[in-house]
N, C-alpha and C. Protein backbone atom coordinates (compact mmCIF):
# COMPACT_ATOMS: atom_id res chain seq x y z
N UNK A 1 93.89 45.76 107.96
CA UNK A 1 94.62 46.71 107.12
C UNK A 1 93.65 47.50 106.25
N UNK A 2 94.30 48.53 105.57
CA UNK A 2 93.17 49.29 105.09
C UNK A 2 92.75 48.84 103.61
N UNK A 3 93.81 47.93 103.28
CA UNK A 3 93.54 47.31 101.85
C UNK A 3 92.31 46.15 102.37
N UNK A 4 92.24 45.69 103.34
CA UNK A 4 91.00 44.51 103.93
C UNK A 4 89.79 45.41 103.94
N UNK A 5 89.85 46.73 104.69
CA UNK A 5 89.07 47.24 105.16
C UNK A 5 88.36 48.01 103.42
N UNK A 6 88.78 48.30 102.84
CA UNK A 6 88.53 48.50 100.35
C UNK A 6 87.88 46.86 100.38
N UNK A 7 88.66 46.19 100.57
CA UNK A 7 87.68 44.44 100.13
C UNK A 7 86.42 44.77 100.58
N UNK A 8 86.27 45.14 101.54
CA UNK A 8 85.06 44.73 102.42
C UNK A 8 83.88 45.73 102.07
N UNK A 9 84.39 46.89 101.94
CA UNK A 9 83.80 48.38 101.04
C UNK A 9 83.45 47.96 99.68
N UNK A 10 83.80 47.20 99.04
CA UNK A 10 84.04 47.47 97.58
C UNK A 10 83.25 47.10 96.86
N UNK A 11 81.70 46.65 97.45
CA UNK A 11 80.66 46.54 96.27
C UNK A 11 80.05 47.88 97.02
N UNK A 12 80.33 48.35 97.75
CA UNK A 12 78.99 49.52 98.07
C UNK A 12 79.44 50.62 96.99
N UNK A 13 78.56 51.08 96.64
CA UNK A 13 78.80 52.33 95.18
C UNK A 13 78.83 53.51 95.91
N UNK A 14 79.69 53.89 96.40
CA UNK A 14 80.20 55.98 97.14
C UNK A 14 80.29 56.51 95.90
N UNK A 15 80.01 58.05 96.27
CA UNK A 15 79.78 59.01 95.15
C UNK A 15 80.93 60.00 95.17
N UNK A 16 81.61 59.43 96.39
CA UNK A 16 82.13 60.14 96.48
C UNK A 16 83.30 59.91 97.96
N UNK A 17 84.66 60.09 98.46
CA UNK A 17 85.03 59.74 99.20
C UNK A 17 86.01 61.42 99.75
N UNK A 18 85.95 61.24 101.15
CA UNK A 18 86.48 62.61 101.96
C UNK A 18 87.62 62.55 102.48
N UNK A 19 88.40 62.95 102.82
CA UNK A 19 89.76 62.56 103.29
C UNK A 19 90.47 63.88 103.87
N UNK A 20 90.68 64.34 105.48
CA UNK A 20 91.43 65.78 106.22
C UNK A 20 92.69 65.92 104.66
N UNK A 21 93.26 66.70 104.62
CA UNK A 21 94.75 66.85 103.79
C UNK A 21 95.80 66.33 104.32
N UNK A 22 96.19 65.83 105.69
CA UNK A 22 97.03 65.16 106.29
C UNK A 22 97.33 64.13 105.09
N UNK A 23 99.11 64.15 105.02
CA UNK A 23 99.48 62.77 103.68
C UNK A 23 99.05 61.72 104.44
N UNK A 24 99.15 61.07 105.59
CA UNK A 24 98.60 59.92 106.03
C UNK A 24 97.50 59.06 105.40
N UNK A 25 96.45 60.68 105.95
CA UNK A 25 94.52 60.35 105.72
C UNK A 25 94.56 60.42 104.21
N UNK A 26 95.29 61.02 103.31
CA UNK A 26 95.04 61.02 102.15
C UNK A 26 95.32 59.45 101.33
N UNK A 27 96.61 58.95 101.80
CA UNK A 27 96.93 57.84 101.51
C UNK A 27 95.90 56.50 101.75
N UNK A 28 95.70 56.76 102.80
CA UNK A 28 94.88 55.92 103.49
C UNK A 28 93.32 55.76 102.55
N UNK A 29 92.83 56.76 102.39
CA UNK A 29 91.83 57.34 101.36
C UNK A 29 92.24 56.43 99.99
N UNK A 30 93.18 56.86 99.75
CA UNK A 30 93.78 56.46 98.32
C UNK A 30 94.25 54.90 98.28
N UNK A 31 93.92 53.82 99.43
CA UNK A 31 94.12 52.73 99.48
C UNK A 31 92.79 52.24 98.99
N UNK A 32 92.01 52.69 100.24
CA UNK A 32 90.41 51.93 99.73
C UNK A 32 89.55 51.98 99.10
N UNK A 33 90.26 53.62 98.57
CA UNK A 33 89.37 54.00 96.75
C UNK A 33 89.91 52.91 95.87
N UNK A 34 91.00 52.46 95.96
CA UNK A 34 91.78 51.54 94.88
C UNK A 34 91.08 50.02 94.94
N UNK A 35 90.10 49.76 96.00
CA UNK A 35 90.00 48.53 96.01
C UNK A 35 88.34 48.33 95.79
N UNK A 36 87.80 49.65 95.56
CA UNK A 36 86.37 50.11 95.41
C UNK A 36 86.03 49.67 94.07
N UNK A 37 84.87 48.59 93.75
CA UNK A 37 84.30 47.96 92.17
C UNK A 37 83.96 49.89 91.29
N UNK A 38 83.20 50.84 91.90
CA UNK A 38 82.55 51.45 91.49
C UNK A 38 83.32 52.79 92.20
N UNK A 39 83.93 53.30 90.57
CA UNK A 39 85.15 54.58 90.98
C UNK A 39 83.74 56.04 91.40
N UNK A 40 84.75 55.81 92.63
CA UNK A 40 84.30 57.60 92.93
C UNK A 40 85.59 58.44 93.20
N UNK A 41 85.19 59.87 93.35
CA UNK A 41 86.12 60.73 93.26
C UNK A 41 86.85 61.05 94.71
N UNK A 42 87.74 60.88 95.13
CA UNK A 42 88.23 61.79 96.31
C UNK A 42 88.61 63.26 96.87
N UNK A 43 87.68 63.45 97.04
CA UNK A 43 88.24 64.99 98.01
C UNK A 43 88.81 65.29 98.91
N UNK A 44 89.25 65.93 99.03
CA UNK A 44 90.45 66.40 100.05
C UNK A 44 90.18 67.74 101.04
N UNK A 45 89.77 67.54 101.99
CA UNK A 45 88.95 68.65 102.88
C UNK A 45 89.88 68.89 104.27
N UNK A 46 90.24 70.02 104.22
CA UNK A 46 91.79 70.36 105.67
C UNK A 46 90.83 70.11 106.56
N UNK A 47 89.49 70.42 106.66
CA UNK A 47 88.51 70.62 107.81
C UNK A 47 88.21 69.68 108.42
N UNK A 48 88.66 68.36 107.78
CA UNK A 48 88.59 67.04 108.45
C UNK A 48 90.02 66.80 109.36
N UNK A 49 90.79 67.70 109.16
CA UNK A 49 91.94 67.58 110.13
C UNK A 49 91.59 66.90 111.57
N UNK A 50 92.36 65.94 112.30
CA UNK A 50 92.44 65.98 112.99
C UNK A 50 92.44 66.78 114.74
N UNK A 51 92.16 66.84 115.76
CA UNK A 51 92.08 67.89 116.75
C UNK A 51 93.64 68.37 117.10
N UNK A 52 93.46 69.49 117.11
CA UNK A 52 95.10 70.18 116.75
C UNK A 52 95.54 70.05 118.44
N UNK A 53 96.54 68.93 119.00
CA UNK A 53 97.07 68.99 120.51
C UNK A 53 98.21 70.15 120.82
N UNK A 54 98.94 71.01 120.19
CA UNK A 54 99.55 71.98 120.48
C UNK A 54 100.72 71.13 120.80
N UNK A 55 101.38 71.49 122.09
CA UNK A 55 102.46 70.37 122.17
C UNK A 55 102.25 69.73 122.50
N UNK A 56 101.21 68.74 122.83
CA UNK A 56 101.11 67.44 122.77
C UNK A 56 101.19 66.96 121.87
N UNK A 57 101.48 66.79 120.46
CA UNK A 57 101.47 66.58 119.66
C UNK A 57 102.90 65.25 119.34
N UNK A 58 102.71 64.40 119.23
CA UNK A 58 104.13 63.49 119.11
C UNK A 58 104.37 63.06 120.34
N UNK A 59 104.06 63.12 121.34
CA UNK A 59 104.84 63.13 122.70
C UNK A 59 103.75 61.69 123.03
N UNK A 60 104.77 60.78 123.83
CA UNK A 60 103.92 59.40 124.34
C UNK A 60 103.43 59.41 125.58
N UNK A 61 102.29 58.80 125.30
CA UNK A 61 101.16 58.71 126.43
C UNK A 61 102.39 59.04 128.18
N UNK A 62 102.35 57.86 127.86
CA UNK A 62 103.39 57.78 129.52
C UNK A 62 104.37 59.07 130.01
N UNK A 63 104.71 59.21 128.80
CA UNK A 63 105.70 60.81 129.28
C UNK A 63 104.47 62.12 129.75
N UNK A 64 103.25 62.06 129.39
CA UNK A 64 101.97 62.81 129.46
C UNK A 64 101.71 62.80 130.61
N UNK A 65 101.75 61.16 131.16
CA UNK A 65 100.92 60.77 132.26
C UNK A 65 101.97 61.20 133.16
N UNK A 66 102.80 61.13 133.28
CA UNK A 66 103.90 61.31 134.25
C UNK A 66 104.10 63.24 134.79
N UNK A 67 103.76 63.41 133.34
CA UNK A 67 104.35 65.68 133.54
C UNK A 67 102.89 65.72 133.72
N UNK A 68 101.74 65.72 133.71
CA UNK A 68 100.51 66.62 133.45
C UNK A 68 99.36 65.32 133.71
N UNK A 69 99.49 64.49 135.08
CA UNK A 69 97.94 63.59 135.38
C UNK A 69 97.30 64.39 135.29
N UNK A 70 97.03 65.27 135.97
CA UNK A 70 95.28 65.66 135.75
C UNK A 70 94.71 66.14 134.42
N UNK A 71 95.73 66.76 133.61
CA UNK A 71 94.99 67.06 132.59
C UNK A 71 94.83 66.21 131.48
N UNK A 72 95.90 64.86 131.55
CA UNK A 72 95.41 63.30 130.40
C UNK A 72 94.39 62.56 131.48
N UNK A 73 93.68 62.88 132.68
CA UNK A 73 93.08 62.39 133.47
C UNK A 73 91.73 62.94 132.88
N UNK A 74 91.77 64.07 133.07
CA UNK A 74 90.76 65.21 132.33
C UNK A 74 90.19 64.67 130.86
N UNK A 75 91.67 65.02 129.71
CA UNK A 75 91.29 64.62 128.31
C UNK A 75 91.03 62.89 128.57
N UNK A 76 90.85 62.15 128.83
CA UNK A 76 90.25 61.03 128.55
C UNK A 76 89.37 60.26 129.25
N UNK A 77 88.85 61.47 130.58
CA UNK A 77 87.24 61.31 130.87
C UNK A 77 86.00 62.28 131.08
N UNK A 78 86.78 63.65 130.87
CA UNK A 78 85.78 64.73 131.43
C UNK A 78 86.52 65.93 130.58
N UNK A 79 86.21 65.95 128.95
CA UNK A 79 86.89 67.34 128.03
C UNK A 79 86.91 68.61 128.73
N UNK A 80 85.64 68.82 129.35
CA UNK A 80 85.34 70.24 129.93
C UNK A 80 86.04 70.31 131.04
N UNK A 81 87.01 69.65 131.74
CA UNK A 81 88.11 70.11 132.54
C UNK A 81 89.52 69.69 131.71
N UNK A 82 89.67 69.63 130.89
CA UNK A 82 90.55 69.80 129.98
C UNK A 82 91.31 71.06 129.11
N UNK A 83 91.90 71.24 129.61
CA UNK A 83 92.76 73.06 129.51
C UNK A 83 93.29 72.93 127.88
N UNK A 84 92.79 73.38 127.17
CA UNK A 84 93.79 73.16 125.85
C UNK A 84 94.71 74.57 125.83
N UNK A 85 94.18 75.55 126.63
CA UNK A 85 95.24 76.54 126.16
C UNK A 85 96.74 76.43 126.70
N UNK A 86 96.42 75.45 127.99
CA UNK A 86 97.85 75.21 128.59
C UNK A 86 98.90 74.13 127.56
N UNK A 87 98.86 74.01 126.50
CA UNK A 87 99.55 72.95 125.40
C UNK A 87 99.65 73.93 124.36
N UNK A 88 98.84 75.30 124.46
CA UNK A 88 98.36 75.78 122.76
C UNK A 88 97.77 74.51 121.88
N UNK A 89 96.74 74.26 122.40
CA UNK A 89 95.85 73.07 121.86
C UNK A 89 94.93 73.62 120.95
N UNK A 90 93.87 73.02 119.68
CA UNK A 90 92.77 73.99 119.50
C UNK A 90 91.64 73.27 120.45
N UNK A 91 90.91 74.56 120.23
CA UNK A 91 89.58 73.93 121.42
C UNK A 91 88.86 72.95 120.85
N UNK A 92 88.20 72.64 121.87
CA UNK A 92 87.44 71.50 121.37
C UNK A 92 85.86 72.03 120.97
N UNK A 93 85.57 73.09 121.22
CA UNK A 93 85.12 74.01 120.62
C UNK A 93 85.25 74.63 118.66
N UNK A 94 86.07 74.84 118.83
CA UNK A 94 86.98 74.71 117.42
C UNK A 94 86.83 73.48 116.64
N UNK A 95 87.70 72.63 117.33
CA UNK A 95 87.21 71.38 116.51
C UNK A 95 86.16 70.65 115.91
N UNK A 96 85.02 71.27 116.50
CA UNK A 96 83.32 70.86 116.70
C UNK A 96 83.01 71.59 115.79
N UNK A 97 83.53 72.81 115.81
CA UNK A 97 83.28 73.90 114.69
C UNK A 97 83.24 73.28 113.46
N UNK A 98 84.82 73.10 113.19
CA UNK A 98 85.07 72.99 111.89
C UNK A 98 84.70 71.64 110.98
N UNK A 99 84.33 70.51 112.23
CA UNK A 99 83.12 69.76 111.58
C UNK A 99 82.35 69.71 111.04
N UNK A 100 81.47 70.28 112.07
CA UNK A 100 80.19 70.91 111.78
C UNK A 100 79.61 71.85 110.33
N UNK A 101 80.98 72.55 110.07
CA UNK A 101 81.19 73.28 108.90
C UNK A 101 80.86 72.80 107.41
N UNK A 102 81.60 71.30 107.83
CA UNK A 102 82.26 70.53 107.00
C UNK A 102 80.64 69.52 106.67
N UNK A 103 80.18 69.20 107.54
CA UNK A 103 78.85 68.42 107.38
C UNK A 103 78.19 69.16 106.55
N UNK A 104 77.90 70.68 107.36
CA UNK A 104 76.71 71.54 106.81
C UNK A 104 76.96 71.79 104.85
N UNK A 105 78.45 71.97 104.49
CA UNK A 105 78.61 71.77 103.22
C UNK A 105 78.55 70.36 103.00
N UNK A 106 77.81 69.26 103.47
CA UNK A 106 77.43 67.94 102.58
C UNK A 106 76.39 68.97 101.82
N UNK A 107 75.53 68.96 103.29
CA UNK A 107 73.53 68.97 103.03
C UNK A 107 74.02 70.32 102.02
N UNK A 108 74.69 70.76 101.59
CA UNK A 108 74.47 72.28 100.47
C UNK A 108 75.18 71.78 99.67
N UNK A 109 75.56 70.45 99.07
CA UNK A 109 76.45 70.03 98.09
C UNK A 109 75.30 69.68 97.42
N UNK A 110 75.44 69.39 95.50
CA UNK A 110 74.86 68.56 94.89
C UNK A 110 74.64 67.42 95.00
């Protein structure tokens, strides 16, 4: 659980903790800051969002596997034959992006 997973964190001293804006990731964030000896601050960064599946989004594995094998055949061994525009997916391109973004403002943070 994520309150085990704060025990286990909670002598290391963070300066600081990151969290996508999703209420989930935020919550989740806001569990194991609570269980942290040495308060740091949480930020809240959209750019950590999750990879945006378009309509895949909510829909269970098996109903996937059943309408569209090749392309959950694709996404879970070979991305680059993986069609995201056929879902309105973001790319995985995109997604790499806005990582990447997100890192490069660590190394330019104080």
């Amino acid at each position: 659980t994520l309150k085990r997973l704060g025990q286990y964190l909670k002598e290391i001293p963070f300066d600081q903790i990151y969290s996508s804006d999703l209420p989930r990731a935020v919550k989740s964030a806001e569990i194991i800051q609570s269980q942290l000896y040495t308060p740091c601050s949480l930020e809240i960064v959209p750019n950590l969002r999750e990879w945006q599946l378009g309509k895949l989004e909510g829909l269970k594995i098996a109903t996937l596997e059943a309408i569209y094998p090749q392309q959950i055949q694709a996404f879970r061994s070979n991305l680059a034959q993986f069609d995201t525009r056929m879902f309105g997916a973001e790319s995985l391109y995109s997604t790499t992006q806005r990582t990447i973004q997100f890192i490069k403002s660590l190394k330019d943070s104080p």
